[in-house]
C-alpha atoms as a PDB file:
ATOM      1  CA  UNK A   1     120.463  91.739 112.032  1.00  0.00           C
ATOM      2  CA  UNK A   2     120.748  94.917 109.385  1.00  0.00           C
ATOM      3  CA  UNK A   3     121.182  98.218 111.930  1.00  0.00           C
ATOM      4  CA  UNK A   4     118.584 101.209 111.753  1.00  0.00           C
ATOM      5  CA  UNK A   5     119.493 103.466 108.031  1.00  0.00           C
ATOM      6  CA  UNK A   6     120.776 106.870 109.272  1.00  0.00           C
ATOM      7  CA  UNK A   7     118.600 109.609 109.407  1.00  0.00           C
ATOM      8  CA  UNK A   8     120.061 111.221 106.234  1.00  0.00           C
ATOM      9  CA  UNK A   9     119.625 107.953 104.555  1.00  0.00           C
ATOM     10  CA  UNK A  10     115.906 107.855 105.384  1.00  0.00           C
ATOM     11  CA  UNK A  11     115.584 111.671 104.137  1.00  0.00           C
ATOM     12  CA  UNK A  12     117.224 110.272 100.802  1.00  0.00           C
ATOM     13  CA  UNK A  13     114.910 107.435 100.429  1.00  0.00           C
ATOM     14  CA  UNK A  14     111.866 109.743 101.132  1.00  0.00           C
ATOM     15  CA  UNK A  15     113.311 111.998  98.296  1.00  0.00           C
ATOM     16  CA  UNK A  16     113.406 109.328  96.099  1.00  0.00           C
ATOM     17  CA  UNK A  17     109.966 107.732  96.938  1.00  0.00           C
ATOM     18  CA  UNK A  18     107.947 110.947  95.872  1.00  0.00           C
ATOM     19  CA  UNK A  19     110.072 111.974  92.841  1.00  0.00           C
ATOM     20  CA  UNK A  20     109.074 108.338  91.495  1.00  0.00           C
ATOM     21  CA  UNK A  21     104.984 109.644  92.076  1.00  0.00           C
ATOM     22  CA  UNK A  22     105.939 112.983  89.959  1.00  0.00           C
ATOM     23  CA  UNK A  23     105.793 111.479  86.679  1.00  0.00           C
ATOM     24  CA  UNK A  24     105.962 107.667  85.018  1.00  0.00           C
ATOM     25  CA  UNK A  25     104.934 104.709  85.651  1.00  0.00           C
ATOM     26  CA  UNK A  26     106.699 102.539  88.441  1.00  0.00           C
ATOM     27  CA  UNK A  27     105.858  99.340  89.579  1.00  0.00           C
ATOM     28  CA  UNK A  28     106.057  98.957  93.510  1.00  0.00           C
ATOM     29  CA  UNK A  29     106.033  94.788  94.523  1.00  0.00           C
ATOM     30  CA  UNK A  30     105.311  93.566  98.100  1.00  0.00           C
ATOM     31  CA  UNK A  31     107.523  91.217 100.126  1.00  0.00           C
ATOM     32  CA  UNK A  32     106.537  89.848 103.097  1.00  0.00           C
ATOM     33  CA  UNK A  33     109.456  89.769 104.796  1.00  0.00           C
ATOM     34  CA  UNK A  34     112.659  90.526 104.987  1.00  0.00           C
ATOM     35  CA  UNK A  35     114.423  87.572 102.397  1.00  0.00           C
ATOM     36  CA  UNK A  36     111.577  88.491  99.838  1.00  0.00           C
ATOM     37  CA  UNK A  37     112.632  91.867 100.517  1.00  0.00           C
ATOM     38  CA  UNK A  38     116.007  91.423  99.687  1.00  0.00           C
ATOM     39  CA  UNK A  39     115.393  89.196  96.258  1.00  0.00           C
ATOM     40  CA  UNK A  40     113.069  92.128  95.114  1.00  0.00           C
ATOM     41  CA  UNK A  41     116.069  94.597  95.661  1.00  0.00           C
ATOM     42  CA  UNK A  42     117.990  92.529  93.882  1.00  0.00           C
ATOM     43  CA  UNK A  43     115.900  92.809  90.958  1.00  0.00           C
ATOM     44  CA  UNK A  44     116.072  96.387  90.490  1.00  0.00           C
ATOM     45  CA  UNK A  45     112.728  97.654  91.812  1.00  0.00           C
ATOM     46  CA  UNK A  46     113.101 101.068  93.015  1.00  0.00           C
ATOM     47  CA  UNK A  47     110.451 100.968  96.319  1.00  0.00           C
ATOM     48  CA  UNK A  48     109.184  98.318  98.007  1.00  0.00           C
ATOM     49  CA  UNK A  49     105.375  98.173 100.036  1.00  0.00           C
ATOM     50  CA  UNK A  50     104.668  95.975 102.678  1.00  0.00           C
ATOM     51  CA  UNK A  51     101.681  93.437 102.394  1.00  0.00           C
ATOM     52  CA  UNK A  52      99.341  93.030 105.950  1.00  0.00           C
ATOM     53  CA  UNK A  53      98.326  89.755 103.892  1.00  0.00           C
ATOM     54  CA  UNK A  54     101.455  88.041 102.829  1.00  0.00           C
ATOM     55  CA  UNK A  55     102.953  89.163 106.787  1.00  0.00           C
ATOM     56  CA  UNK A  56     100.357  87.829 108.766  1.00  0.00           C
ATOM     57  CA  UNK A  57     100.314  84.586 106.489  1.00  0.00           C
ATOM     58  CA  UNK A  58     103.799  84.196 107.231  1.00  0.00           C
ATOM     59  CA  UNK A  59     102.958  84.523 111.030  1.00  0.00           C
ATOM     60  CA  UNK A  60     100.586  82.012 111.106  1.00  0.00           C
ATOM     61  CA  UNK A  61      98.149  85.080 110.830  1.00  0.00           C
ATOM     62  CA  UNK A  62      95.111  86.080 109.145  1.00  0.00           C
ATOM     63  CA  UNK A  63      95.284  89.191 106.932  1.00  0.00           C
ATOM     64  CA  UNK A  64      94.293  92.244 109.622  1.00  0.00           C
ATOM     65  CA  UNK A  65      95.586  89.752 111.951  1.00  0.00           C
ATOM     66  CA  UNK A  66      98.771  91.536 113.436  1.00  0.00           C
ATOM     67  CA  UNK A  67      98.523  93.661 116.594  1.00  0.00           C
ATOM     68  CA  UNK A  68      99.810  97.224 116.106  1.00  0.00           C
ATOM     69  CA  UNK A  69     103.650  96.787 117.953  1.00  0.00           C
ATOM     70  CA  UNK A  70     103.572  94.074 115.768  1.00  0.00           C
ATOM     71  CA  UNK A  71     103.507  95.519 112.683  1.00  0.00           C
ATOM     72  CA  UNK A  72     105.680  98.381 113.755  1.00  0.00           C
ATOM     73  CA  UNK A  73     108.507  96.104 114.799  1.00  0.00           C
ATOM     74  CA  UNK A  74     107.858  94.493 110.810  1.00  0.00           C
ATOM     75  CA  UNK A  75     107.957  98.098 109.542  1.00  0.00           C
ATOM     76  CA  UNK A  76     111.759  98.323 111.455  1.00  0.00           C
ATOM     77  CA  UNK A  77     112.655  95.288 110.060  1.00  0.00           C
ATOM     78  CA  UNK A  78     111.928  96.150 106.148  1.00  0.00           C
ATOM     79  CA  UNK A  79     113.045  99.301 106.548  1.00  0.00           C
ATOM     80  CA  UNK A  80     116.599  98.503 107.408  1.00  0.00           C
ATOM     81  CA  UNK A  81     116.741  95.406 105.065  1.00  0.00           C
ATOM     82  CA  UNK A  82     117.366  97.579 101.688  1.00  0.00           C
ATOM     83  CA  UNK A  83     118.522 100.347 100.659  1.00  0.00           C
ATOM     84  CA  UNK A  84     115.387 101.351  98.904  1.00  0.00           C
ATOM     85  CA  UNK A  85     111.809 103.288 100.295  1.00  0.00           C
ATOM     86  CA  UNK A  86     109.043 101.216 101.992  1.00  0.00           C
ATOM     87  CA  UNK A  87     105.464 102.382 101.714  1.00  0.00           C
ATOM     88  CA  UNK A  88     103.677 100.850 104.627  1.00  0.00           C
ATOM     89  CA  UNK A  89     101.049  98.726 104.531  1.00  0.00           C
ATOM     90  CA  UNK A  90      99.417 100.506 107.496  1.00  0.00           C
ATOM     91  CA  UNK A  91      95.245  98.797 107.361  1.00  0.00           C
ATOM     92  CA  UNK A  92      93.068 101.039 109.019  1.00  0.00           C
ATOM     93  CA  UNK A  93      95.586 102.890 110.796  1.00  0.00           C
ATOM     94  CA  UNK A  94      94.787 100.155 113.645  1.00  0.00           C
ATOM     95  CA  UNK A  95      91.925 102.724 115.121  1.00  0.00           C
ATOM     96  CA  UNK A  96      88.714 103.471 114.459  1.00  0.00           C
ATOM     97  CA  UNK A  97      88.996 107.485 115.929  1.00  0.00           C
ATOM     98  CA  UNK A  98      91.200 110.146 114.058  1.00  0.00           C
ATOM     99  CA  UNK A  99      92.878 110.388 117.363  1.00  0.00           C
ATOM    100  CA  UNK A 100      93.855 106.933 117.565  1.00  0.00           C
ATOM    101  CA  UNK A 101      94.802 107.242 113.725  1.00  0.00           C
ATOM    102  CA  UNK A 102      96.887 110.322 114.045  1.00  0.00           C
ATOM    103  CA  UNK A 103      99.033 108.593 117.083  1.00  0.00           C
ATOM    104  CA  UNK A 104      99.783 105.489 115.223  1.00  0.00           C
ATOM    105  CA  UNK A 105     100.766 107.286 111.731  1.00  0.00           C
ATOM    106  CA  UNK A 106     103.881 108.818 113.542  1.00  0.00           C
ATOM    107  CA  UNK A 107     104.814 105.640 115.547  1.00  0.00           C
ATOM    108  CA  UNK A 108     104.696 104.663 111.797  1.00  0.00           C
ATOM    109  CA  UNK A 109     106.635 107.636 110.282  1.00  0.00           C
ATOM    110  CA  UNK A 110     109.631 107.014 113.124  1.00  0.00           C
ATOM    111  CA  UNK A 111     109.846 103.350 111.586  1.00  0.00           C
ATOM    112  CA  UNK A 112     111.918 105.031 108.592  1.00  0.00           C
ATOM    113  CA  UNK A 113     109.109 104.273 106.287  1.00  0.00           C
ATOM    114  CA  UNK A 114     108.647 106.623 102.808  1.00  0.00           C
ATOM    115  CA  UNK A 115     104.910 106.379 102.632  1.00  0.00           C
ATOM    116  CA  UNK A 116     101.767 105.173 104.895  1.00  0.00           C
ATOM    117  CA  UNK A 117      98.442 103.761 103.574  1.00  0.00           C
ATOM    118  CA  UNK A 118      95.491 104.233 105.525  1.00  0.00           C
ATOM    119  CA  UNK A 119      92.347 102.562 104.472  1.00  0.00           C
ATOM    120  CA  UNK A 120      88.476 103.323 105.034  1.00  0.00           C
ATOM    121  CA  UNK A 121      87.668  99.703 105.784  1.00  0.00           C
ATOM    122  CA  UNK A 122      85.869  98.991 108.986  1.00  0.00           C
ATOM    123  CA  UNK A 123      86.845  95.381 109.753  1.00  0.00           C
ATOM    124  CA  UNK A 124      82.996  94.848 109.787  1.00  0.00           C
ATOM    125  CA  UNK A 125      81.069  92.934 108.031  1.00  0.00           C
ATOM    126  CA  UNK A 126      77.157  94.682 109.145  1.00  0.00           C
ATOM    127  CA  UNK A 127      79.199  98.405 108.349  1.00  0.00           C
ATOM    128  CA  UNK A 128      82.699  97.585 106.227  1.00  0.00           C
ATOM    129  CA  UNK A 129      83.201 100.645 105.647  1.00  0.00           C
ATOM    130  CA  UNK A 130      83.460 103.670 107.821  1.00  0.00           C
ATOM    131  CA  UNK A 131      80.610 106.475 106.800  1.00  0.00           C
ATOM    132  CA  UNK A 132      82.347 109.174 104.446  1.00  0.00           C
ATOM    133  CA  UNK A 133      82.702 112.260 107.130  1.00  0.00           C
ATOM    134  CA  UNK A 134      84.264 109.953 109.569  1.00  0.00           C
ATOM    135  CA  UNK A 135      86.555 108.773 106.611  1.00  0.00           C
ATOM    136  CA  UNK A 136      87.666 112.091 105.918  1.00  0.00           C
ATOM    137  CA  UNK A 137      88.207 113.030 109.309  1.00  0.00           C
ATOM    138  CA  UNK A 138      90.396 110.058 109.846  1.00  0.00           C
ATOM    139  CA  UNK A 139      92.521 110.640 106.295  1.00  0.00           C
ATOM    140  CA  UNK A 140      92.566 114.342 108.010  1.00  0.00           C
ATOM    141  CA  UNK A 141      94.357 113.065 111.101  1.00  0.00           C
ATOM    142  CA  UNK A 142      97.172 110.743 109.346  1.00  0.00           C
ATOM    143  CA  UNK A 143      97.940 114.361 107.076  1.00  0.00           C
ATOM    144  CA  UNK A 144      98.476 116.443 110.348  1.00  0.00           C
ATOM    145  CA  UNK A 145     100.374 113.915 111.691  1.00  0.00           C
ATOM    146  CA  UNK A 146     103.073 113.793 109.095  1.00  0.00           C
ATOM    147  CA  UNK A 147     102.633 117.584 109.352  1.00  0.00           C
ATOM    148  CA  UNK A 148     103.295 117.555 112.469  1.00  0.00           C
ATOM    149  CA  UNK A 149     106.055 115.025 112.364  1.00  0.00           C
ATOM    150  CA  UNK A 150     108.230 117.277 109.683  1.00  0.00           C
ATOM    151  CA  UNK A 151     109.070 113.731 107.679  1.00  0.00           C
ATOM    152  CA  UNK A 152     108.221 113.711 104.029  1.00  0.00           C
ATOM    153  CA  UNK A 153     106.085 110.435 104.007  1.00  0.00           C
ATOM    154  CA  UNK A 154     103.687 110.313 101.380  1.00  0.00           C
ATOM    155  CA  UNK A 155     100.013 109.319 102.465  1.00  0.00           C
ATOM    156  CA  UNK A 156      98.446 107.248 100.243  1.00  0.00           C
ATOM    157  CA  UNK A 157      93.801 106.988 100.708  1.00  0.00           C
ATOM    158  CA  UNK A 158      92.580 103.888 100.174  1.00  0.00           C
ATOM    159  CA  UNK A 159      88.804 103.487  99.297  1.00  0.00           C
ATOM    160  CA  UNK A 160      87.893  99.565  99.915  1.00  0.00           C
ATOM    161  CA  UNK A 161      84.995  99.435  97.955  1.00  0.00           C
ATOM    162  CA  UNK A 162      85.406  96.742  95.633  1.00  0.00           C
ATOM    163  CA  UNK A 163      87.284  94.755  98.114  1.00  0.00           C
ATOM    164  CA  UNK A 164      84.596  94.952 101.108  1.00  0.00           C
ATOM    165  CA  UNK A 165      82.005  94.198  98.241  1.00  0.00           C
ATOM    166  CA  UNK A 166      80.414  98.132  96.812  1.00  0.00           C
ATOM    167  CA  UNK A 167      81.640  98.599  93.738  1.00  0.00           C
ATOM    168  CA  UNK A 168      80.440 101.322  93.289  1.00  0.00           C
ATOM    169  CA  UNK A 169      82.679 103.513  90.989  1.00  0.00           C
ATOM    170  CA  UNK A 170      80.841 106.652  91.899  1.00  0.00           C
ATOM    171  CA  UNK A 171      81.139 106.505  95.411  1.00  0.00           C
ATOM    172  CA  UNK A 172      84.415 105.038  94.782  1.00  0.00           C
ATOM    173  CA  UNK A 173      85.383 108.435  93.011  1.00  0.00           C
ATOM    174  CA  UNK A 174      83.573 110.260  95.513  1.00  0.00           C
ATOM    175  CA  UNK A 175      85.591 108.856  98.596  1.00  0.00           C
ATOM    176  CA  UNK A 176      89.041 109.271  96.258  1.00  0.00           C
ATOM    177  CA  UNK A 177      88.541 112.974  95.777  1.00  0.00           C
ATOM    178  CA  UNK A 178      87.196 113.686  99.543  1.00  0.00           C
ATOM    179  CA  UNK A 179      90.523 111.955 100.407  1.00  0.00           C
ATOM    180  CA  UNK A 180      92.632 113.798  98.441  1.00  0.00           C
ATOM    181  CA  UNK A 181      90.986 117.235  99.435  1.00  0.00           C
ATOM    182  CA  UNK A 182      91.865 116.099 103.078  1.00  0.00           C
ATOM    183  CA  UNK A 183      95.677 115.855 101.983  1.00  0.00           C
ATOM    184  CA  UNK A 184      96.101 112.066 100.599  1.00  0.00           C
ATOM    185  CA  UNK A 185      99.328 112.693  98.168  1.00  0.00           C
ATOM    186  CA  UNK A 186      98.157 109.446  96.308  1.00  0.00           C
ATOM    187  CA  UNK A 187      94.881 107.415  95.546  1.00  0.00           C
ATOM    188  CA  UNK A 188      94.064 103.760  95.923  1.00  0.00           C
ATOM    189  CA  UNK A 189      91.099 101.809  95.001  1.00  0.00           C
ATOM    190  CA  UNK A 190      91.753  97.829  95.081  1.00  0.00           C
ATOM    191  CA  UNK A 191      89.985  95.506  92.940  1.00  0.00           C
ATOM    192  CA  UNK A 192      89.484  97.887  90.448  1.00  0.00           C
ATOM    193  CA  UNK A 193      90.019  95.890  87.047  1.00  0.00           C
ATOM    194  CA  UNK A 194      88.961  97.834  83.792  1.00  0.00           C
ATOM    195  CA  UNK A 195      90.512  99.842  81.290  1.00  0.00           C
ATOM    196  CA  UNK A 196      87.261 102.116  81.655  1.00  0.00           C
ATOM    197  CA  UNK A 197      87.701 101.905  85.574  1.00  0.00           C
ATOM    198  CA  UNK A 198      90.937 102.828  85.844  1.00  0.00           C
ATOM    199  CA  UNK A 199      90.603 106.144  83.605  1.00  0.00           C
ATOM    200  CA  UNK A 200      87.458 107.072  84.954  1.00  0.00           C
ATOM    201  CA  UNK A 201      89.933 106.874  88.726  1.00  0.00           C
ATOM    202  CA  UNK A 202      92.543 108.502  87.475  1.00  0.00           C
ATOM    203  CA  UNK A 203      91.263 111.682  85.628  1.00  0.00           C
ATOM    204  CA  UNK A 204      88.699 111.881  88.702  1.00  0.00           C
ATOM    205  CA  UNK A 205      91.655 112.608  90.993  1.00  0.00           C
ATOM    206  CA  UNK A 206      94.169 114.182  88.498  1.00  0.00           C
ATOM    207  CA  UNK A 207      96.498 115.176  89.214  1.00  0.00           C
ATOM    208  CA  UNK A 208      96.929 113.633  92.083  1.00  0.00           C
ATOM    209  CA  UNK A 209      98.725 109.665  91.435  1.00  0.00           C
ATOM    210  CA  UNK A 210      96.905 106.889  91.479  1.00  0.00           C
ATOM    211  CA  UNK A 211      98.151 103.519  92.608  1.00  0.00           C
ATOM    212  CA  UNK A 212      96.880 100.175  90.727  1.00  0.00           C
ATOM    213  CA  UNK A 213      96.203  96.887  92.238  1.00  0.00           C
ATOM    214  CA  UNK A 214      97.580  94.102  90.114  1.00  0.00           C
ATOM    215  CA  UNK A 215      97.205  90.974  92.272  1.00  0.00           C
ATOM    216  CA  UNK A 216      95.367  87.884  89.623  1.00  0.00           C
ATOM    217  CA  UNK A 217      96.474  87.628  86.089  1.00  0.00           C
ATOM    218  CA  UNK A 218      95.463  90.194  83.516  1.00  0.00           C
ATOM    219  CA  UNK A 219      95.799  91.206  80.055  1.00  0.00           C
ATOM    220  CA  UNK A 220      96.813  94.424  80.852  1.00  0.00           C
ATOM    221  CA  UNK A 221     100.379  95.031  81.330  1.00  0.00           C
ATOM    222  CA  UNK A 222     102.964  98.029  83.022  1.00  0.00           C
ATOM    223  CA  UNK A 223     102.606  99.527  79.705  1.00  0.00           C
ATOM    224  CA  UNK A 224      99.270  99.838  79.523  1.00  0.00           C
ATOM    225  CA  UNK A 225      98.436 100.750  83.004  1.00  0.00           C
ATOM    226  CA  UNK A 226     101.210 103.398  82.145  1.00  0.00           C
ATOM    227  CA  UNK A 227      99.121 104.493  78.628  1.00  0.00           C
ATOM    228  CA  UNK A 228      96.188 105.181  81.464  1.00  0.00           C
ATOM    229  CA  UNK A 229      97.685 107.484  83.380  1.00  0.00           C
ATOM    230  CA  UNK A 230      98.538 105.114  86.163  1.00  0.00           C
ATOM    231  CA  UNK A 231     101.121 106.108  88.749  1.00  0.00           C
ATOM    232  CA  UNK A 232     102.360 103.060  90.015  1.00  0.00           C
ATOM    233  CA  UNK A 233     101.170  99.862  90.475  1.00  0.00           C
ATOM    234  CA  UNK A 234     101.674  97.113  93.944  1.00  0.00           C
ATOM    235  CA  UNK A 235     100.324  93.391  93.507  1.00  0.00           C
ATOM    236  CA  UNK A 236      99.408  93.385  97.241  1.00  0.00           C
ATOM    237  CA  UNK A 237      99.728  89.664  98.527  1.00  0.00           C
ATOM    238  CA  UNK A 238      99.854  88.214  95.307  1.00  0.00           C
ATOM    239  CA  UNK A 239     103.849  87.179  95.681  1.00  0.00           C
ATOM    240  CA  UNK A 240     102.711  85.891  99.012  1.00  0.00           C
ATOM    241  CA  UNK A 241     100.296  83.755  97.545  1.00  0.00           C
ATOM    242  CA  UNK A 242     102.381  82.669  94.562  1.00  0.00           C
ATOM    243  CA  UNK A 243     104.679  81.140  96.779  1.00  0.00           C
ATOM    244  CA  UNK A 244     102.535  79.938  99.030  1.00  0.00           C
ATOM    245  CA  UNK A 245     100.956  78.241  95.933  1.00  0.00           C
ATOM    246  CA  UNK A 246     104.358  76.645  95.372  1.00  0.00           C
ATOM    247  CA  UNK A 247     104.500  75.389  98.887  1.00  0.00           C
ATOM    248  CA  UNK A 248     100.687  74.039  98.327  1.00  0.00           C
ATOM    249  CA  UNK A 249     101.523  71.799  95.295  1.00  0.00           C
ATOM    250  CA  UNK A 250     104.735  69.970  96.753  1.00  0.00           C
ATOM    251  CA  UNK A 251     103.915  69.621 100.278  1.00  0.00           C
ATOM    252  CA  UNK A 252     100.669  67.894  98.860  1.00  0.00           C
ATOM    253  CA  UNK A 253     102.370  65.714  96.073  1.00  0.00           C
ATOM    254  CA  UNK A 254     104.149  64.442  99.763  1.00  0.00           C
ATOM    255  CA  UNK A 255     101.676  63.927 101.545  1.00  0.00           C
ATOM    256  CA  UNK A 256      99.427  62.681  98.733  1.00  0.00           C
ATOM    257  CA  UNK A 257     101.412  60.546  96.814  1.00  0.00           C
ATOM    258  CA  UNK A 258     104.945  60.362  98.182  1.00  0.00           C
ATOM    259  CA  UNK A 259     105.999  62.317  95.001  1.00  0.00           C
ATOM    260  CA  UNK A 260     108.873  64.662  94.893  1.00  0.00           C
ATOM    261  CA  UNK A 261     108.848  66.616  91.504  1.00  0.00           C
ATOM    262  CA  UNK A 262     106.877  69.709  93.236  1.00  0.00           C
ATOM    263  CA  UNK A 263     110.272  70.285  94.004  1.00  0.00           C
ATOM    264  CA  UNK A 264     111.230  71.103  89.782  1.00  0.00           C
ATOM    265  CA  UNK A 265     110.544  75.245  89.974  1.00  0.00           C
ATOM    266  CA  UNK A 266     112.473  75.570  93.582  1.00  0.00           C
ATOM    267  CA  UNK A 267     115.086  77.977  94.057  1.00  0.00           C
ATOM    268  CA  UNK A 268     118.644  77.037  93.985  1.00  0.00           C
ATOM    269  CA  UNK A 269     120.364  76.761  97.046  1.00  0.00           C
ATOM    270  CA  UNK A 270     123.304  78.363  96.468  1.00  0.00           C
ATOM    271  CA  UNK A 271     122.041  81.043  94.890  1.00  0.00           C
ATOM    272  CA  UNK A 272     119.795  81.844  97.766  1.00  0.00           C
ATOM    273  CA  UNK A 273     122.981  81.643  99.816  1.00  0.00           C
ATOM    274  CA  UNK A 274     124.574  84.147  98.130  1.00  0.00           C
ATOM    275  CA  UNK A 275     121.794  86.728  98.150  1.00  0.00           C
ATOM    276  CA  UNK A 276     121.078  86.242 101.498  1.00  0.00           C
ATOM    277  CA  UNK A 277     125.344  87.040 102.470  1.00  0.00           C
ATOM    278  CA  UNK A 278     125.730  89.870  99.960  1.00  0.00           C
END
C-alpha cells in the first residue's frame, strides 16, 4: 500500500499541474486504477485524470455509479500511486445544491488531488442538464471552496451538452464562458469532434485552457489539436474500454470456440512484474 505524498510533495505536484495549462499542448490519459496508473507513469505522461467510467467498470459499476466515500477513498488511492498530479474526475460534484457541491470539492481537495472537474449534468434524463443560473451557482461554490481551502487545485467546467444529447455549440459556448466568469481555471466540452468546433471553443473562452476529449479514433492528432489552440487533451474511459475490449475478444474466443489466440496482444508477465515492484 503506497503511504499519503507529503504535503510539500502535493504543493509541488499542484505547481506542476497548472504550469502545464500556461502554455502547450499536453496530453493528460486516464487510468482506472492504480496498476494503469502506474504503466501510464511509466510512460512519461506528466498528469494523470481519473475516469468515473473506467472506475466504476472496474467495480462492477455503472459510470455515475460510485457513492461519494467511494470515490474519495479512489481519489487517495491514485493520488499516492505516482509521483505525478491527478485531476479528479469529480461528476456532478455528487450534489445537486452549491452547498452540497462546495462541501464535497474540499473533501476532494484534502485527497491530494491537482485539479477537480465538476460537470453541469443532471443525471436525468426528462432535465440532463441543470438550468444555466443554477449551473453557475454550483461552478461558483466549487471556486470558493478551493478559495477557501488555500490549495492550488485547478477547477476545470464541464458543459455536457453533446454528451447528454444538445449539441448545441452556442449554448455550449454560452455555458463555457458563464463558467469561466464564475472562476473555472479550465473549459471542457465532451464530444466535441470538429476542427471548426474546437476553434470556435477555444477562442470563445481564450484565454482561458481548454481541455479536449479524445475517446474514439480520429484523424486529428496531439499536433493538431495543439495547431488549435488546445490545452490539453484526456481520452476519458477510452483506455478502460480498450482493455476491456481485449478482455471481450478472448474471454469469448473461450467460451465460444475453446480458442486461445485472444491471448496474442497480452502483456508479458514479467514485465508486468517488474513495473508493478519498481
Amino acid at each position: 500500500m503506497h503511504t499519503a505524498p507529503s504535503p510539500e510533495a502535493i504543493r509541488a505536484r499542484r505547481a506542476a499541474f497548472r504550469q502545464l495549462h500556461a502554455s502547450g499542448c499536453f496530453l493528460i490519459p486516464n487510468p482506472w486504477d492504480v496498476g494503469s496508473a502506474r504503466y501510464l507513469a511509466s510512460l512519461g505522461f506528466q498528469a494523470l485524470a481519473t475516469t468515473s467510467s473506467g472506475a466504476a467498470w472496474a467495480g462492477g459499476m455503472p459510470d455515475g455509479g460510485m457513492a461519494l466515500a467511494q470515490v474519495l477513498e479512489h481519489l487517495r488511492q491514485m493520488v499516492a500511486t505516482t509521483g505525478l498530479p491527478i485531476n479528479a474526475d469529480f461528476e456532478k460534484g455528487f450534489a445537486d445544491e452549491p452547498e452540497g457541491v462546495a462541501r464535497h470539492v474540499r473533501e476532494a481537495i484534502d485527497t491530494g488531488i491537482a485539479g477537480v472537474s465538476i460537470e453541469d449534468s443532471t443525471g436525468n434524463a426528462g432535465a440532463p442538464q441543470f438550468e444555466l443560473a443554477l449551473a453557475i451557482e454550483r461552478m461558483r461554490a466549487a471556486r470558493a471552496a478551493i478559495d477557501a481551502s488555500g490549495q492550488d487545485v485547478l477547477l476545470i467546467g464541464r458543459a455536457e451538452n453533446f454528451f447528454v444529447g444538445r449539441p448545441d455549440l452556442a449554448d455550449t459556448i454560452a455555458r463555457l464562458q458563464a463558467y469561466a466568469e464564475a472562476g473555472a481555471d479550465c473549459l471542457y466540452t465532451p464530444g466535441i469532434t470538429t476542427r471548426q468546433q474546437i476553434r470556435a471553443v477555444v477562442q470563445a473562452v481564450a484565454p482561458k485552457p481548454v481541455n479536449v476529449l479524445m475517446g474514439r479514433p480520429s484523424e486529428l492528432t496531439l499536433a493538431d489539436l495543439a495547431a488549435l489552440g488546445v490545452r490539453r487533451v484526456s481520452v476519458g474511459g477510452a483506455l478502460a474500454r480498450a482493455a476491456w475490449g481485449g478482455l471481450q475478444r478472448a474471454a469469448r474466443l473461450l467460451a465460444e470456440q475453446g480458442r486461445f489466440d485472444g491471448f496474442e496482444d497480452a502483456a508479458d508477465h514479467h514485465a508486468l512484474n517488474q513495473l508493478m515492484a519498481g
